[in-house]
N, C-alpha and C. Protein backbone atom coordinates (compact mmCIF):
# COMPACT_ATOMS: atom_id res chain seq x y z
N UNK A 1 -1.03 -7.77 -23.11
CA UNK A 1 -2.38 -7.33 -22.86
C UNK A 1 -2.46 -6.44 -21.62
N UNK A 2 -1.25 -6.76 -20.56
CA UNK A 2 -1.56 -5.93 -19.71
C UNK A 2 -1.26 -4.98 -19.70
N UNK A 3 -0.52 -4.06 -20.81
CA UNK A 3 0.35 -3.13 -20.78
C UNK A 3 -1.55 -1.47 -21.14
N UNK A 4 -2.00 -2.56 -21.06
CA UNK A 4 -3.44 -1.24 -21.54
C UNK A 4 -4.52 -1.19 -20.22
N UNK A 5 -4.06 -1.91 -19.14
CA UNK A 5 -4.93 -1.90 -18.23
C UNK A 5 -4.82 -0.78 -17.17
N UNK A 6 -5.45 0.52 -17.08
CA UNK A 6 -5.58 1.13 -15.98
C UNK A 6 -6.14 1.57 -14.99
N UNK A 7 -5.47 1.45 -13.98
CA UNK A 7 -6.49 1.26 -12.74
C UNK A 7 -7.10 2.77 -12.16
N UNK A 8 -8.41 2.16 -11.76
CA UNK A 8 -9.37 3.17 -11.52
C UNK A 8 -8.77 4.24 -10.51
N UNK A 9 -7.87 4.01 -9.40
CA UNK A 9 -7.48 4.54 -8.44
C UNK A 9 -5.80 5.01 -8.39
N UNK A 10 -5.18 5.33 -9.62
CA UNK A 10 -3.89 5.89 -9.85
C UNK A 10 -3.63 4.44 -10.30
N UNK A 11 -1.95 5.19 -10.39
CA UNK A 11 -0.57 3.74 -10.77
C UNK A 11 -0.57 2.58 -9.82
N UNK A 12 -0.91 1.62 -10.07
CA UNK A 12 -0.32 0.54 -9.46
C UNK A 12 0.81 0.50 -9.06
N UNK A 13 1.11 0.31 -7.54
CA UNK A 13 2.44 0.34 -7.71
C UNK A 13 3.08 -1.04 -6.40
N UNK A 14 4.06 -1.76 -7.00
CA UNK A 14 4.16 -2.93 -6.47
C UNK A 14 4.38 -3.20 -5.06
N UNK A 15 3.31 -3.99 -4.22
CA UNK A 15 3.87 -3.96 -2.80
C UNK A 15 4.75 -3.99 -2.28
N UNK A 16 5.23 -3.10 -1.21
CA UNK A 16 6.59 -3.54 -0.57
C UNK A 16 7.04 -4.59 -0.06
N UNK A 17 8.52 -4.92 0.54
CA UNK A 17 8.58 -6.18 0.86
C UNK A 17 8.20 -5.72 2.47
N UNK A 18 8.08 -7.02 3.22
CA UNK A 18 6.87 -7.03 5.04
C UNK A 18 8.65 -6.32 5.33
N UNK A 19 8.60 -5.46 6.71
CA UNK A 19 9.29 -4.91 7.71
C UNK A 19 8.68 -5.98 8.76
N UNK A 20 10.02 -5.99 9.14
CA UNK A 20 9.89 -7.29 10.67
C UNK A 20 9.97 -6.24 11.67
N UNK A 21 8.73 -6.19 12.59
CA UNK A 21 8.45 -5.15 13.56
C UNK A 21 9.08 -6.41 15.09
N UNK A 22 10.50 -6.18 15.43
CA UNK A 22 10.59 -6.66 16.66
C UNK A 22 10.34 -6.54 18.06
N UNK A 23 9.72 -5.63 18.41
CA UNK A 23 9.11 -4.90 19.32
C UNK A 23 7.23 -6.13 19.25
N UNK A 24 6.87 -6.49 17.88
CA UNK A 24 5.94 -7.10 17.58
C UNK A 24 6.33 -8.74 18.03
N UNK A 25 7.66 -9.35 17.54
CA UNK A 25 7.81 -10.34 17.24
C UNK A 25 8.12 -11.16 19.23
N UNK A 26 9.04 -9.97 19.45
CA UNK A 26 9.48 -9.89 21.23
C UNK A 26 8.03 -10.07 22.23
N UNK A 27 6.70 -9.84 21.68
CA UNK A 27 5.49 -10.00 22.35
C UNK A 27 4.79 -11.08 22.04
N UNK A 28 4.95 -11.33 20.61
CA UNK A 28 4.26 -12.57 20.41
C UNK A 28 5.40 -13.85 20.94
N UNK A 29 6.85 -13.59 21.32
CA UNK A 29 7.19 -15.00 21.78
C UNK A 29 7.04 -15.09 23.26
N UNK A 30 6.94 -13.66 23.82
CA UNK A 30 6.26 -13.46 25.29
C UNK A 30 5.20 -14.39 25.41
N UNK A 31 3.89 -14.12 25.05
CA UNK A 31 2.72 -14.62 24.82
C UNK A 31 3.26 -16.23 24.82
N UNK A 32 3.75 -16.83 24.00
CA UNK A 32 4.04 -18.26 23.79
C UNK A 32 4.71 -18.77 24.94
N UNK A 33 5.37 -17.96 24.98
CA UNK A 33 6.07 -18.55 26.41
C UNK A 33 5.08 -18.78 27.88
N UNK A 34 4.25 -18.13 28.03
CA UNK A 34 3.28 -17.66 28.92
C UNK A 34 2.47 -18.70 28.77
N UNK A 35 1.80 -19.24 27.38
CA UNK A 35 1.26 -20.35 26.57
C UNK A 35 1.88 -21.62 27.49
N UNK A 36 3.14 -21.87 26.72
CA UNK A 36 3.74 -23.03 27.46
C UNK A 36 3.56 -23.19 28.82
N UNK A 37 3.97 -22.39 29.49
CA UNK A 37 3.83 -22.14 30.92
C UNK A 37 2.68 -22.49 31.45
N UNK A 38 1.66 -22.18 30.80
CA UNK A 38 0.45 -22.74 31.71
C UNK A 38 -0.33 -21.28 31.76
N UNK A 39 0.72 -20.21 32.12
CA UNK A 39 -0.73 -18.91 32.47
C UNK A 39 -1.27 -18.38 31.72
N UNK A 40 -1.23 -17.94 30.28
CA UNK A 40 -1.85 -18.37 29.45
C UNK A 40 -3.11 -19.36 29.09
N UNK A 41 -4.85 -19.57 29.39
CA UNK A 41 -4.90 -20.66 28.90
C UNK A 41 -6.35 -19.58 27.59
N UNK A 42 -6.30 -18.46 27.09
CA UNK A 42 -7.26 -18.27 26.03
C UNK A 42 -6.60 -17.25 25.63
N UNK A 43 -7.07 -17.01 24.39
CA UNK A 43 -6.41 -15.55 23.51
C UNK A 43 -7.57 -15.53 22.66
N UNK A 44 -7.68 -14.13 22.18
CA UNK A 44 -8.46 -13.18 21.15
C UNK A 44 -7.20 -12.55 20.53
N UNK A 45 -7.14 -12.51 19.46
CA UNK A 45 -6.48 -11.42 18.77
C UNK A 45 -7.03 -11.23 17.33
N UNK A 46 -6.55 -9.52 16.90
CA UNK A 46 -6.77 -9.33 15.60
C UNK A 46 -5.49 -8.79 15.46
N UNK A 47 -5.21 -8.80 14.24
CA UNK A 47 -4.31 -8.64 13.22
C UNK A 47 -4.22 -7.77 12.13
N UNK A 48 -3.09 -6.74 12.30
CA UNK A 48 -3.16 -6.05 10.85
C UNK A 48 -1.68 -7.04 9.68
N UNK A 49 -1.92 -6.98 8.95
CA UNK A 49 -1.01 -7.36 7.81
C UNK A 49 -0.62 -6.10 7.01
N UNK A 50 0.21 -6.76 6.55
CA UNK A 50 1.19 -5.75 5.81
C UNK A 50 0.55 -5.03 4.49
N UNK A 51 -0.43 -5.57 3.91
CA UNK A 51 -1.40 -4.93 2.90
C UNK A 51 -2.57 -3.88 3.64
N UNK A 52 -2.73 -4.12 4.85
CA UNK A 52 -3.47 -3.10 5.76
C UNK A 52 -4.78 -3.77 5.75
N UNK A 53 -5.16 -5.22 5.14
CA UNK A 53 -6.13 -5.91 5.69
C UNK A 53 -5.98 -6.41 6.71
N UNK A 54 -6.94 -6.96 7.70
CA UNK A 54 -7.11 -6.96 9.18
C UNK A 54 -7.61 -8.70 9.26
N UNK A 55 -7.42 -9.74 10.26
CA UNK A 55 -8.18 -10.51 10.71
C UNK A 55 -7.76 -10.59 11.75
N UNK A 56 -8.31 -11.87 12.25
CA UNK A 56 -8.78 -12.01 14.22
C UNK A 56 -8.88 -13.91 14.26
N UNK A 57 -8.33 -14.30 15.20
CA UNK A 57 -8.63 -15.38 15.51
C UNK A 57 -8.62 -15.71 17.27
N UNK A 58 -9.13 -16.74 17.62
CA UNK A 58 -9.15 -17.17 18.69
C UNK A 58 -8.92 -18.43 19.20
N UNK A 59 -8.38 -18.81 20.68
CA UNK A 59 -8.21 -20.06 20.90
C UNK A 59 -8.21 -20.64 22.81
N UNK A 60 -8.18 -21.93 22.68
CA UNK A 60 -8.54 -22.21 23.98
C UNK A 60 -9.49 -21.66 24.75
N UNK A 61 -9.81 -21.27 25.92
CA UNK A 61 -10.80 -21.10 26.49
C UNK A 61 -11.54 -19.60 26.62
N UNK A 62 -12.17 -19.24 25.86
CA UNK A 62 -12.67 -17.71 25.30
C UNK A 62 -13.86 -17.34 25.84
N UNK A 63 -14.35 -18.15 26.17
CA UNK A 63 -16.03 -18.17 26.66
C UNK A 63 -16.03 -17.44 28.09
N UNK A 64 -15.45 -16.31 28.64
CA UNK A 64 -15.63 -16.11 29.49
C UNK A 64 -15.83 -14.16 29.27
N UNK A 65 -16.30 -13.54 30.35
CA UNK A 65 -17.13 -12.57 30.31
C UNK A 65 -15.06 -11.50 30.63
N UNK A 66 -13.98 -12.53 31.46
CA UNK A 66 -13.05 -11.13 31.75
C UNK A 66 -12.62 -11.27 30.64
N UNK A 67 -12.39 -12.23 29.44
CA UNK A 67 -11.60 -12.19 28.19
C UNK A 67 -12.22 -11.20 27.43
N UNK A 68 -13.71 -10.88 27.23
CA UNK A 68 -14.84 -10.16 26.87
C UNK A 68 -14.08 -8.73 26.94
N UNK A 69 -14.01 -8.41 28.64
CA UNK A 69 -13.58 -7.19 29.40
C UNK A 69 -12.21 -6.52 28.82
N UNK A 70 -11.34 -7.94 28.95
CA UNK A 70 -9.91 -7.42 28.33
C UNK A 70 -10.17 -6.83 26.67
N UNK A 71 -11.06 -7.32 25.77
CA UNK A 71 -11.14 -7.50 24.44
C UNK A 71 -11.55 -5.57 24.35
N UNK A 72 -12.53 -5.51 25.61
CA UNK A 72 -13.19 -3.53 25.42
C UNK A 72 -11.89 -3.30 25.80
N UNK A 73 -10.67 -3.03 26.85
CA UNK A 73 -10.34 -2.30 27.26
C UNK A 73 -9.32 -2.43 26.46
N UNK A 74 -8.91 -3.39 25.35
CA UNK A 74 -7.76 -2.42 23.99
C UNK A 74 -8.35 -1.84 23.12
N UNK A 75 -10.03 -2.14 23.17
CA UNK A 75 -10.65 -1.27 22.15
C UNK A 75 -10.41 0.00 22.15
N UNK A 76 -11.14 0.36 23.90
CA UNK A 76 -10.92 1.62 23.77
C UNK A 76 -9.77 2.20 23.71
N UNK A 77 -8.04 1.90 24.37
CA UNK A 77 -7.07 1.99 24.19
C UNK A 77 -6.49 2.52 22.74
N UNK A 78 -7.26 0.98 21.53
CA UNK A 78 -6.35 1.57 20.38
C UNK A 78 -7.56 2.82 19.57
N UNK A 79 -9.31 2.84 20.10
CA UNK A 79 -9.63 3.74 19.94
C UNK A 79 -9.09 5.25 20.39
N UNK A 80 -8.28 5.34 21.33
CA UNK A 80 -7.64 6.17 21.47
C UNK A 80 -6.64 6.49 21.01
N UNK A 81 -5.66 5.56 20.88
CA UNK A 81 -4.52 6.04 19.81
C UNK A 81 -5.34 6.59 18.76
N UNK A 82 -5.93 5.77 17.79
CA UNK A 82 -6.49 6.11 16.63
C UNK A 82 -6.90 7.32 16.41
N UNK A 83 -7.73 7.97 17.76
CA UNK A 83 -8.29 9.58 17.73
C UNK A 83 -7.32 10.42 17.68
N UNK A 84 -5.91 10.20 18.16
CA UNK A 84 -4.86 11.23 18.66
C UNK A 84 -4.05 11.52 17.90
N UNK A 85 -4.47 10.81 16.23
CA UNK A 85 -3.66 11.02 15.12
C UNK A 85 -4.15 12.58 14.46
């Protein structure tokens, strides 16, 4: 049955397999380590995935106005990459 289904937006074509970005992986065990340590005590992050959908989670102590501050100043940062393409 599926051999008649075509998609509205070209060929389907099967996702790739994930690329391990270590430059990515070397920051997030930074971060953990920092975690353990104690200096670390809140995080914000968002997330791209490998399909190019996006989420965000948060933890420990967030409620504060410099985590806020840090959160604009990669905005504008990766708003800037983003423009310079």
């Amino acid at each position: 049955m599926s051999d008649n289904v075509v998609a509205l937006r070209g060929e389907l074509k099967p996702q790739q397999a994930a690329e391990v970005n270590e430059r990515l992986v070397e920051e997030i065990e930074r971060l953990l380590e920092a975690a353990r340590a104690g200096e670390i005590v809140g995080m914000a992050g968002s997330y791209l995935h490998k399909d190019k959908s996006a989420s965000y989670s948060f933890a420990g102590i967030v409620a504060s106005y410099g985590l806020i501050g840090g959160l604009e100043c990669a905005k504008a940062r990766l708003m800037g990459l983003a423009q310079a393409r």
